[in-house]
C-alpha atoms as a PDB file:
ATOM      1  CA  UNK A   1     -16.891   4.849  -7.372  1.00  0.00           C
ATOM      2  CA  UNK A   2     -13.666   2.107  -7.854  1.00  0.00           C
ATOM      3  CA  UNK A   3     -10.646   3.191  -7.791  1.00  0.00           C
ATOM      4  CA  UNK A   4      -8.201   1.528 -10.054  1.00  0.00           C
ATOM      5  CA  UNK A   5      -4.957   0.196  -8.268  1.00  0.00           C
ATOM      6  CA  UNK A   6      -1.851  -1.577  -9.947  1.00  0.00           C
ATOM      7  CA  UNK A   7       0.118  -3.645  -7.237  1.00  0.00           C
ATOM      8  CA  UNK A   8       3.495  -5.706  -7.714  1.00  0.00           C
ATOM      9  CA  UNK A   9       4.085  -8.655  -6.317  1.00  0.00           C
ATOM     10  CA  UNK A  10       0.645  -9.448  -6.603  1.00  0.00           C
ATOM     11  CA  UNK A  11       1.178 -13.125  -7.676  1.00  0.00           C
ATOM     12  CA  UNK A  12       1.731 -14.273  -3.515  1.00  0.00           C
ATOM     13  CA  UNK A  13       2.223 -12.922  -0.250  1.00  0.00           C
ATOM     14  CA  UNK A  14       1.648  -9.498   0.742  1.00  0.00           C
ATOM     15  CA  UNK A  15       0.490  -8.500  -3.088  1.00  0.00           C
ATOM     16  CA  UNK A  16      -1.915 -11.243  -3.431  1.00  0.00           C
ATOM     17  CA  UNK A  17      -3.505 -10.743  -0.469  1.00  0.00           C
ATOM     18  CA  UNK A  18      -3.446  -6.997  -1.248  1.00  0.00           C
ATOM     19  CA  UNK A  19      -5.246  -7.331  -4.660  1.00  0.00           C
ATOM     20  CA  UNK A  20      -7.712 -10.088  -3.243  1.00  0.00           C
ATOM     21  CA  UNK A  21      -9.238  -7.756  -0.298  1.00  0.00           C
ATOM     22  CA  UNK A  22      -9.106  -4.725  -2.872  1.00  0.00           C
ATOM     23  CA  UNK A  23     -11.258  -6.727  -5.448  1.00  0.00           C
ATOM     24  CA  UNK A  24     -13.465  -8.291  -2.988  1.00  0.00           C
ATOM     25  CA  UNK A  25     -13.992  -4.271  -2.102  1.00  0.00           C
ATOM     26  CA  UNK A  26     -15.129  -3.789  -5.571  1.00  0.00           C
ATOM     27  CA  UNK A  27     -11.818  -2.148  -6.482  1.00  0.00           C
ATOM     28  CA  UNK A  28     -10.641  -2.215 -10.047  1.00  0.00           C
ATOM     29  CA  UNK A  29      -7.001  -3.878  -9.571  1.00  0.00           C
ATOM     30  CA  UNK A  30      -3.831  -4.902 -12.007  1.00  0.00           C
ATOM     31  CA  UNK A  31      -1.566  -7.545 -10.778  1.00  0.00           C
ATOM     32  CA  UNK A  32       1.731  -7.269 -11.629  1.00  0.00           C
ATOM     33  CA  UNK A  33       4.177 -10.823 -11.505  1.00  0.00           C
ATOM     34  CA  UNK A  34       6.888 -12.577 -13.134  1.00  0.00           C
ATOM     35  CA  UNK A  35       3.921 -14.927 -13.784  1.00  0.00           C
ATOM     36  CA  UNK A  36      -0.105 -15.858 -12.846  1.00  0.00           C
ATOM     37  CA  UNK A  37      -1.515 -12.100 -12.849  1.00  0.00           C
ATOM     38  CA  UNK A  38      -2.754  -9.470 -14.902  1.00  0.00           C
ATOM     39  CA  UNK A  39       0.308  -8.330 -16.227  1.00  0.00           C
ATOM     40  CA  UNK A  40       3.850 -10.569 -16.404  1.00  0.00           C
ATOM     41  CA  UNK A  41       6.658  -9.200 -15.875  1.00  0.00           C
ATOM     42  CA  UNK A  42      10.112  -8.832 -15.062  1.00  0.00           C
ATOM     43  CA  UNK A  43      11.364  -5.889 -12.636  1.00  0.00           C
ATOM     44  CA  UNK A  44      14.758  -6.771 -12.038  1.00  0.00           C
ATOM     45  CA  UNK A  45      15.909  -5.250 -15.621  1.00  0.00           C
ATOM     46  CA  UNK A  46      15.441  -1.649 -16.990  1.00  0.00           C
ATOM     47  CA  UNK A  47      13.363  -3.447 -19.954  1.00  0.00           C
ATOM     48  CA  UNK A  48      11.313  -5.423 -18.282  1.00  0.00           C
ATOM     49  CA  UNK A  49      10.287  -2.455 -15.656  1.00  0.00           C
ATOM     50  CA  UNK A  50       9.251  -0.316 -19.002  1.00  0.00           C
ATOM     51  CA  UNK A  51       7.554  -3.128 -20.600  1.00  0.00           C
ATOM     52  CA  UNK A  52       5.398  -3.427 -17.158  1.00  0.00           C
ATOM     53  CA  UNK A  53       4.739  -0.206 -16.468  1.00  0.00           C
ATOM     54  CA  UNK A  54       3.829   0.336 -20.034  1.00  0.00           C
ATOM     55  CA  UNK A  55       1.841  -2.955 -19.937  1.00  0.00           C
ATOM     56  CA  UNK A  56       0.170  -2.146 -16.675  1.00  0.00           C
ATOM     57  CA  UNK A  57      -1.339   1.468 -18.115  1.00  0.00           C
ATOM     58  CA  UNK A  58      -2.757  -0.656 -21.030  1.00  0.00           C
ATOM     59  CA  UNK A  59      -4.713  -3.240 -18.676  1.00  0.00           C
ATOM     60  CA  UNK A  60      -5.594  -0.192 -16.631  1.00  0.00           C
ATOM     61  CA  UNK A  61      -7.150   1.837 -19.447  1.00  0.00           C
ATOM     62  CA  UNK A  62      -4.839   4.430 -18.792  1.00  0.00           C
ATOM     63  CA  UNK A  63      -6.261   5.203 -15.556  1.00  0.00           C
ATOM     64  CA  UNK A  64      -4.423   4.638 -12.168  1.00  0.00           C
ATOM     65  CA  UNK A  65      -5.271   5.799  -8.711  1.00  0.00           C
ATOM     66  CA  UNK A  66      -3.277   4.407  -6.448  1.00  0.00           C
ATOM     67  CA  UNK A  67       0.303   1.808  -7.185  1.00  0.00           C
ATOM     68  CA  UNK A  68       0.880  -0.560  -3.973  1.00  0.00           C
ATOM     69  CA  UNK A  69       4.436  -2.114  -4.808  1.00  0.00           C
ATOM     70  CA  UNK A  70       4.967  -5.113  -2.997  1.00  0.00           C
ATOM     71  CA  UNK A  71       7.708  -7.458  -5.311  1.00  0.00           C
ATOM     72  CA  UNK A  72      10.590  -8.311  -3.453  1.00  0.00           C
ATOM     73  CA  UNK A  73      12.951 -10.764  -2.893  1.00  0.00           C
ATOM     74  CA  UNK A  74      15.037 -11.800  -0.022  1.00  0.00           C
ATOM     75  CA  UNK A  75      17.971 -14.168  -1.104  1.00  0.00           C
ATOM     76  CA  UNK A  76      21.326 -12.794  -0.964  1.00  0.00           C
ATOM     77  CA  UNK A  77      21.895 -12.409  -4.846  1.00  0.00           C
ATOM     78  CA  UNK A  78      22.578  -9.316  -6.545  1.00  0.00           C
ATOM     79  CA  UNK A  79      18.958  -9.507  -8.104  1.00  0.00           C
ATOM     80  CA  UNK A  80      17.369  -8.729  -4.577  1.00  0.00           C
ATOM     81  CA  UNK A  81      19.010  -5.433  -5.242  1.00  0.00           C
ATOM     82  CA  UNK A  82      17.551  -4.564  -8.439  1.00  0.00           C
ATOM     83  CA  UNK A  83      14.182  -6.049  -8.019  1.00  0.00           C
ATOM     84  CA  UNK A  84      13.737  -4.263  -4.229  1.00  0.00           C
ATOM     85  CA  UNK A  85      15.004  -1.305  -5.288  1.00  0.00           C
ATOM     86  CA  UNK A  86      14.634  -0.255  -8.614  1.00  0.00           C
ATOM     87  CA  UNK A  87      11.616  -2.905  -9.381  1.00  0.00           C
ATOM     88  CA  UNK A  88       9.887  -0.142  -6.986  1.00  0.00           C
ATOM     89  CA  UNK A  89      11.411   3.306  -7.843  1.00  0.00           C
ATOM     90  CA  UNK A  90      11.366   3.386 -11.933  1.00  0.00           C
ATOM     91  CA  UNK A  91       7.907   1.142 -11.801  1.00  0.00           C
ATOM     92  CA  UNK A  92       6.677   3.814  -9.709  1.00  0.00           C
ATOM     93  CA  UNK A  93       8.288   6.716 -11.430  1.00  0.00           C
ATOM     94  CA  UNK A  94       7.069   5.509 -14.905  1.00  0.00           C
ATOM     95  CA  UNK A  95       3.616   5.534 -13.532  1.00  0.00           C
ATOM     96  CA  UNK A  96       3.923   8.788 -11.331  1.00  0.00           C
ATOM     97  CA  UNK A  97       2.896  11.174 -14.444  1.00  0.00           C
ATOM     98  CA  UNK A  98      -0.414   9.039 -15.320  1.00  0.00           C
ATOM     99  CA  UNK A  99      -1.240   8.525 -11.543  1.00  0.00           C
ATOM    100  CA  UNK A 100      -0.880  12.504 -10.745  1.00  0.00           C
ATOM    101  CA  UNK A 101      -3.976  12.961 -13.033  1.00  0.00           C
ATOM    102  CA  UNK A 102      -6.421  11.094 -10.825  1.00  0.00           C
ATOM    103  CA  UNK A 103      -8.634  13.216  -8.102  1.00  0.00           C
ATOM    104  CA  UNK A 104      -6.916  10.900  -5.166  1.00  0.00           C
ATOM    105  CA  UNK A 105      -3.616   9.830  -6.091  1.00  0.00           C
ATOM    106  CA  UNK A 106      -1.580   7.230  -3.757  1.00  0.00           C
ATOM    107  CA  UNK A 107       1.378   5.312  -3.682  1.00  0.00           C
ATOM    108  CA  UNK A 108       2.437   2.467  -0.791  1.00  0.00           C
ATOM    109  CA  UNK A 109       5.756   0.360  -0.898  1.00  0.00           C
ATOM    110  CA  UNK A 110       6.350  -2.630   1.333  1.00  0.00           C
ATOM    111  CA  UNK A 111       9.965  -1.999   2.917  1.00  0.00           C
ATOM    112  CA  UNK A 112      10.680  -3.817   5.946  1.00  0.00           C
ATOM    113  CA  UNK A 113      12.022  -3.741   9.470  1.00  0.00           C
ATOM    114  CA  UNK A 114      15.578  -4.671   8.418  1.00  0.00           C
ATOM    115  CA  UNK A 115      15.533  -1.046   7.276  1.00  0.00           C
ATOM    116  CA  UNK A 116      16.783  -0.321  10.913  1.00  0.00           C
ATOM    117  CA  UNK A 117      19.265  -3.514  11.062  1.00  0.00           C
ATOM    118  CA  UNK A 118      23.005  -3.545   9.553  1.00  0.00           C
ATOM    119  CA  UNK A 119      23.475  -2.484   5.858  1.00  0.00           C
ATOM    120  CA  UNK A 120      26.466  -1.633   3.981  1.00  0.00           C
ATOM    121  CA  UNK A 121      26.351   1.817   3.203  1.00  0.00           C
ATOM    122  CA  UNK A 122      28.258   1.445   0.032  1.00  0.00           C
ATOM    123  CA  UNK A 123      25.502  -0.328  -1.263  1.00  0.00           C
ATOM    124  CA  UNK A 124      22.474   1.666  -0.247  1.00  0.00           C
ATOM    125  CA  UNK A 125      24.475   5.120  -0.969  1.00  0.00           C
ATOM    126  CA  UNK A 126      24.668   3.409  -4.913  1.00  0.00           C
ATOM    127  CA  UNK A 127      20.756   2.409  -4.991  1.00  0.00           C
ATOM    128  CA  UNK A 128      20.176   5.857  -3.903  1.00  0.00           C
ATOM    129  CA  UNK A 129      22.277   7.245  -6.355  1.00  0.00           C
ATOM    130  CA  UNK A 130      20.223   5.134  -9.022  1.00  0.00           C
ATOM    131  CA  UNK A 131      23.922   3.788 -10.208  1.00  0.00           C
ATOM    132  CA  UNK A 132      22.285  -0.028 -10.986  1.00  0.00           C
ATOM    133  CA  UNK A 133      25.548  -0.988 -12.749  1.00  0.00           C
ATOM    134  CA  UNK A 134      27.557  -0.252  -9.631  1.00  0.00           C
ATOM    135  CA  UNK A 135      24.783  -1.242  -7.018  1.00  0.00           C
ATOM    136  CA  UNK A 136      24.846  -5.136  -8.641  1.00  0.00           C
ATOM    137  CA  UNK A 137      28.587  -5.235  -8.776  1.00  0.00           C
ATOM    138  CA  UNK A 138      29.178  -4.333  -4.365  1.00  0.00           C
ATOM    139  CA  UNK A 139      25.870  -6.573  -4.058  1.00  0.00           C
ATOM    140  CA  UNK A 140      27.838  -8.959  -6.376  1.00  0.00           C
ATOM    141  CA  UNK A 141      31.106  -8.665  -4.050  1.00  0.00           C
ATOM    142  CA  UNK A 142      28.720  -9.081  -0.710  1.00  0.00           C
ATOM    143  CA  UNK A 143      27.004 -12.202  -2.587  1.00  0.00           C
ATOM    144  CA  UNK A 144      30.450 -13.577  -1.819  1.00  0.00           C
ATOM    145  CA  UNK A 145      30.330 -14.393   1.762  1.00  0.00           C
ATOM    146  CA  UNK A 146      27.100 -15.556   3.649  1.00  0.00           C
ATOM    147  CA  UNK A 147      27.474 -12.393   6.319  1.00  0.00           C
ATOM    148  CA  UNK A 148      27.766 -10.444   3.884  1.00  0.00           C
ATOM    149  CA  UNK A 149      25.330 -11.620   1.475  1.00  0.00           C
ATOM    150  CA  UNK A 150      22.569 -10.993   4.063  1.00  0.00           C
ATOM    151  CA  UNK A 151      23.018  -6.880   4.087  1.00  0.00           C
ATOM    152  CA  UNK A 152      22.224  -7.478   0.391  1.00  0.00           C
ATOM    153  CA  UNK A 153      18.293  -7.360   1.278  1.00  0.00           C
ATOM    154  CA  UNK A 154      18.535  -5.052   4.411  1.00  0.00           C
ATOM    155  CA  UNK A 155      20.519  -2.574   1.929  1.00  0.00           C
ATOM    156  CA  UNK A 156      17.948  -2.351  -0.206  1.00  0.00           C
ATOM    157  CA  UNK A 157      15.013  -1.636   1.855  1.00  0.00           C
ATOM    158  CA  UNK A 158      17.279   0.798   3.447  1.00  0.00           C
ATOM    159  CA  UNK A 159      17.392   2.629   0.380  1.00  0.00           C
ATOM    160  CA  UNK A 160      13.654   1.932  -0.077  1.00  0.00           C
ATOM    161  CA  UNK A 161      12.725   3.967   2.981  1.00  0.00           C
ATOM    162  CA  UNK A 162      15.295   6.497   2.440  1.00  0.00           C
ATOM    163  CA  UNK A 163      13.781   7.122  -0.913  1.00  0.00           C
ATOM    164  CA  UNK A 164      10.299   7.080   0.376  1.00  0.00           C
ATOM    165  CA  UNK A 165      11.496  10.044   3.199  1.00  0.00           C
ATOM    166  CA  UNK A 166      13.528  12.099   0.518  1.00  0.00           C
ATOM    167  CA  UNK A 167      10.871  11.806  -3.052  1.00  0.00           C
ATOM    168  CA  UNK A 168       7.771  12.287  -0.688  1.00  0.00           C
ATOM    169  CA  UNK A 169       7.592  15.805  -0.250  1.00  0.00           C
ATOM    170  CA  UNK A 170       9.128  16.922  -3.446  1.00  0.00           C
ATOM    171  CA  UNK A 171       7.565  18.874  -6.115  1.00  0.00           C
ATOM    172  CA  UNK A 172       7.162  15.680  -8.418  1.00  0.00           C
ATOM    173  CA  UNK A 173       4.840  13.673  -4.906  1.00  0.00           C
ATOM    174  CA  UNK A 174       4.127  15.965  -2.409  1.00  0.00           C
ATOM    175  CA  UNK A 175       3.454  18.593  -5.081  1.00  0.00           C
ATOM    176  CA  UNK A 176       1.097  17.752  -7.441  1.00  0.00           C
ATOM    177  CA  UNK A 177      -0.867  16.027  -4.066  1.00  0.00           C
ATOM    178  CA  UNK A 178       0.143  12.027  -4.282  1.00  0.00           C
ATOM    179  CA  UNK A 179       1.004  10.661  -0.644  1.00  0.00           C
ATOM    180  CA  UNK A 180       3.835   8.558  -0.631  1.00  0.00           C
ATOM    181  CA  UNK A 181       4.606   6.292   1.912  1.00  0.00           C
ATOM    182  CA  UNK A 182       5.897   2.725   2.909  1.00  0.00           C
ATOM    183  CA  UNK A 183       5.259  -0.056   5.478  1.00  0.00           C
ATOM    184  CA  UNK A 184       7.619  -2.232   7.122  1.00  0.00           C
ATOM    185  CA  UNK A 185       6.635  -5.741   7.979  1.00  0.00           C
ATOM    186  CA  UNK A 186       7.739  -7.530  10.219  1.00  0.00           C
ATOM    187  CA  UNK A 187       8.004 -11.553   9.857  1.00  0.00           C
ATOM    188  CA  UNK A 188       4.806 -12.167   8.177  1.00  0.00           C
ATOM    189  CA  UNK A 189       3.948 -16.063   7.147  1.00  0.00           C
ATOM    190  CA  UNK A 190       4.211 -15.728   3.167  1.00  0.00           C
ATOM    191  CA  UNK A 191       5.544 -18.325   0.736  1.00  0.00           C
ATOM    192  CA  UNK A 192       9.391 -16.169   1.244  1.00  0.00           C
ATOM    193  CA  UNK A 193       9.563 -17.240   4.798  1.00  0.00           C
ATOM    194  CA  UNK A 194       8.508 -20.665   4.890  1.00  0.00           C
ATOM    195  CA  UNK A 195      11.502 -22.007   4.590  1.00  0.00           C
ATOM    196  CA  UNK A 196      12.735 -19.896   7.674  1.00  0.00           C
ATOM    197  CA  UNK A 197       9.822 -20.854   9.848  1.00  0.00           C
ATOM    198  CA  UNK A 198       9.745 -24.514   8.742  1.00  0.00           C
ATOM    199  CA  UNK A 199      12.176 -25.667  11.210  1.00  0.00           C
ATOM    200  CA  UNK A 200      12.817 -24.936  15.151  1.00  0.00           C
ATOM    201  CA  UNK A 201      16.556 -23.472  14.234  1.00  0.00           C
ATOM    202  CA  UNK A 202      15.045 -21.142  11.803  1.00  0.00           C
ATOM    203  CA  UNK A 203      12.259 -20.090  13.714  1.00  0.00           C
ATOM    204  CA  UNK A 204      15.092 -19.564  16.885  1.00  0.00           C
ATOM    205  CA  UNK A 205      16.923 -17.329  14.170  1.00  0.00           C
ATOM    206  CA  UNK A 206      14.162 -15.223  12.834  1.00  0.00           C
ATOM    207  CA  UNK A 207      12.550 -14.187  16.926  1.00  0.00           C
ATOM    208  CA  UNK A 208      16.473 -13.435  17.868  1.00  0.00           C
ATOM    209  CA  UNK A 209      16.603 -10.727  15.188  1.00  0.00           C
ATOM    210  CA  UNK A 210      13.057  -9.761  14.310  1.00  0.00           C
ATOM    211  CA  UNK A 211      11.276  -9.811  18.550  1.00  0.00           C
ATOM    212  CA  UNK A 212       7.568  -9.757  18.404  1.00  0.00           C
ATOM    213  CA  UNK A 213       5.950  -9.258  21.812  1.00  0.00           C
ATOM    214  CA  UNK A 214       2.506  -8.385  19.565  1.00  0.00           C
ATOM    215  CA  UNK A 215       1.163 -11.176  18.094  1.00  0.00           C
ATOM    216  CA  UNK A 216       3.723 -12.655  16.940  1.00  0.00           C
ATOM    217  CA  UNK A 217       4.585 -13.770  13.757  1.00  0.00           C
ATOM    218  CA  UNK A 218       2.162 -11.709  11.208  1.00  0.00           C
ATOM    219  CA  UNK A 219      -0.486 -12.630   8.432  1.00  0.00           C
ATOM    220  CA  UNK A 220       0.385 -11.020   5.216  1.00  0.00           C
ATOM    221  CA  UNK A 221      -3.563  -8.942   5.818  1.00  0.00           C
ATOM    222  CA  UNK A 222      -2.186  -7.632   8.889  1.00  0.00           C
ATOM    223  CA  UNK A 223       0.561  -5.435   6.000  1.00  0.00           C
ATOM    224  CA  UNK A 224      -2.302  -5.728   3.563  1.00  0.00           C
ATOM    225  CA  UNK A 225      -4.528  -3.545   5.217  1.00  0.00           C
ATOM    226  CA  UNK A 226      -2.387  -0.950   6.602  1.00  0.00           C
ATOM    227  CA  UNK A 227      -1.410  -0.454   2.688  1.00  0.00           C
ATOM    228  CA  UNK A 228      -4.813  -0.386   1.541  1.00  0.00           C
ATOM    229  CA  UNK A 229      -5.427   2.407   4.008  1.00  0.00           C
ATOM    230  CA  UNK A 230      -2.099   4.667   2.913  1.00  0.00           C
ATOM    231  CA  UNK A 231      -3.865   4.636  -0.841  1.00  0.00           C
ATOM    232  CA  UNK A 232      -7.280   5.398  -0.031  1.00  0.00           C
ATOM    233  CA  UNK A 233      -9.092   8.788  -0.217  1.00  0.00           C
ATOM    234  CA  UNK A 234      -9.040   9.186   3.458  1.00  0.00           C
ATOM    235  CA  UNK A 235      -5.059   9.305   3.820  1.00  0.00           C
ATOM    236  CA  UNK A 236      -4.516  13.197   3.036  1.00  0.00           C
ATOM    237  CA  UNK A 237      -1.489  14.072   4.941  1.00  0.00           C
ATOM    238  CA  UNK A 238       0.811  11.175   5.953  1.00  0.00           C
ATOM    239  CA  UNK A 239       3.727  11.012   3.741  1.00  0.00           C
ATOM    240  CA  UNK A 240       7.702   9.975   3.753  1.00  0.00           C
ATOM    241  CA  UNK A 241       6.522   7.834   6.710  1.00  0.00           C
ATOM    242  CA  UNK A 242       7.755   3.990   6.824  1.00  0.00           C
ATOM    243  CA  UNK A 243       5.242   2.885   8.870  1.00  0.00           C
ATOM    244  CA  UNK A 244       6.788  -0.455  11.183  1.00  0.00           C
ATOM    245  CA  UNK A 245       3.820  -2.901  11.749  1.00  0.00           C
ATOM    246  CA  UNK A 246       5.797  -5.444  12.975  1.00  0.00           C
ATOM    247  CA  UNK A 247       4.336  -6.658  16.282  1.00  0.00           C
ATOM    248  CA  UNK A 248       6.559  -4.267  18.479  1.00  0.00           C
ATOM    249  CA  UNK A 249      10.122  -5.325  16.781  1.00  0.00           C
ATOM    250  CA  UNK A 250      11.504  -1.684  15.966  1.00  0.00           C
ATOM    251  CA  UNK A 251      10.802  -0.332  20.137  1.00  0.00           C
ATOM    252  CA  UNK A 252      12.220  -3.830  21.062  1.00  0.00           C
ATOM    253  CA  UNK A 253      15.099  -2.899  19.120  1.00  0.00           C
ATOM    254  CA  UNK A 254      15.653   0.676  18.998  1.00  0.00           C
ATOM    255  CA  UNK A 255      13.998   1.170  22.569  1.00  0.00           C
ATOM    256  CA  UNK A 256      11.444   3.663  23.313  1.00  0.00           C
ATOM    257  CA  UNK A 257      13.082   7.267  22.899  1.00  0.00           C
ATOM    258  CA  UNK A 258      12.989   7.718  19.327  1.00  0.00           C
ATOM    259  CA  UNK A 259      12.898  11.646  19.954  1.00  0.00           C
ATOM    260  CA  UNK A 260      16.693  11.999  21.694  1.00  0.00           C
ATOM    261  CA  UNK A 261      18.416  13.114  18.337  1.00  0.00           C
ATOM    262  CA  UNK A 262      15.960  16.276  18.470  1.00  0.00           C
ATOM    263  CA  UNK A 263      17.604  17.523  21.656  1.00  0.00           C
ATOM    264  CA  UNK A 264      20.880  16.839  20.565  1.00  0.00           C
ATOM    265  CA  UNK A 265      20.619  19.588  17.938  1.00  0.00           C
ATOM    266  CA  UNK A 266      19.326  21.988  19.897  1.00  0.00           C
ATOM    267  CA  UNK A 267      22.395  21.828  22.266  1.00  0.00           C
ATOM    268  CA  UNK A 268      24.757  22.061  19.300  1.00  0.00           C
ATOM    269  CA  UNK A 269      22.567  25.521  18.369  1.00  0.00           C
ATOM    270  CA  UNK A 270      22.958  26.749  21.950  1.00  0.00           C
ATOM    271  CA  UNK A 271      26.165  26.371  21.753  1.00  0.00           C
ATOM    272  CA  UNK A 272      27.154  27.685  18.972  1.00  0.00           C
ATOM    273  CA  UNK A 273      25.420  30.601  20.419  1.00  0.00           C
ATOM    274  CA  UNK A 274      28.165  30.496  22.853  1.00  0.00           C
END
């Protein structure tokens, strides 16, 4: 039987190619753009996220089994704030209470690997506090300067994962059975890097701070699929997880002990034990 998915973003990149493979599946699926899908609209304002989730139950038939958020912007503009963070969170939260009633309810988000790169705490700590007003004036003051302006986007999908890890096993996801999870891409070849990758300086830019020993640069099917799997019936028990399928950039970066902060608590316990 279909299942009936509503995905941002779905007008290019990641989302399009998200919603194409789902309908070629025979899925039921509800775009959702500033323009050329299902539903239009706007997700950097409080209004225009209520009009779309509102708009997107209607086109659904008030069925929804599974939300894929994928709009997001990366210019270093206060909007990249409120579209990559809140565009996901209150979309998703309108639509949590309608998706809970299906028999396999999912939700993906694309974050990305600049999760694990330099933010500015002040910033994230405010999307996480769901203080907009304050979040879009400190990404207003970082808009400022070009160093600055940058953390704007890695901020945000900061807060995106940190969201992911703290709502996912809470009574409101975890408890009423919807897996919550998010991805984070690498660079994948979509219409918001093409400016990036359409020069040898850019391209030199992009492999200092994003290494990909796997493949290289990534096709946006390569994020596609991975999401499709995180919403189907088969995913039962991952959740909080932001999943880095980025050809190899986080262990490039972070190197391969991942584990190390484990054993530091246990000394602090030991010791306390004197």
């Amino acid at each position: 039987m279909a299942r009936t998915y509503i995905i941002t973003g779905a007008g290019s990149g990641i989302g399009k190619k998200t919603a194409e493979i789902l309908r070629e599946r025979g899925e039921t699926v509800v775009g959702v753009d500033l323009r050329g899908t299902d539903v239009e609209g706007d997700l950097g304002t409080p209004e225009g996220r209520q009009k779309a989730v509102q708009d997107s139950l209607a086109a659904a038939g008030g069925k929804v089994d599974a939300v894929i958020a994928c709009a997001g912007i990366s210019h270093p503009i206060p909007a990249t704030a409120a579209i990559n963070y809140f565009g996901m969170t209150e979309f998703l939260e309108g639509l949590r209470p309608v998706l809970a009633e299906s028999d396999a309810p999912r939700a993906a988000l694309v974050s990305s690997m600049s999760s694990l790169q330099p933010q500015f705490t002040p910033l994230t700590e405010a999307l996480l506090s769901n203080d907009e007003a304050k979040a879009l004036e400190i990404a207003a003051q970082l808009a400022e300067d070009p160093r600055g302006g940058s953390m704007i986007y890695s901020s945000s999908k900061r807060a995106i994962s940190r969201w992911v890890r703290a709502q996912s096993v809470t009574p409101e996801w975890a408890g009423v059975g919807i897996p919550l999870n998010a991805v984070g891409p690498g660079i994948v070849t979509t219409p918001m890097t093409a400016d990036l990758l359409s020069n040898e300086q850019g391209v030199k830019m992009v492999d200092s701070v994003v290494p990909m020993p796997l493949n290289y640069h990534q096709p946006p099917e390569s994020i596609a699929n991975l999401l499709i799997w995180l919403t189907s019936v088969e995913n039962t028990h991952c959740a909080g997880q932001t999943i880095y399928c980025d050809g190899g950039a986080d262990v490039v970066l972070r190197g391969e002990d991942a584990w190390s902060w484990a054993d530091e608590r246990v000394l602090e316990y030991f010791s306390k034990l004197g």
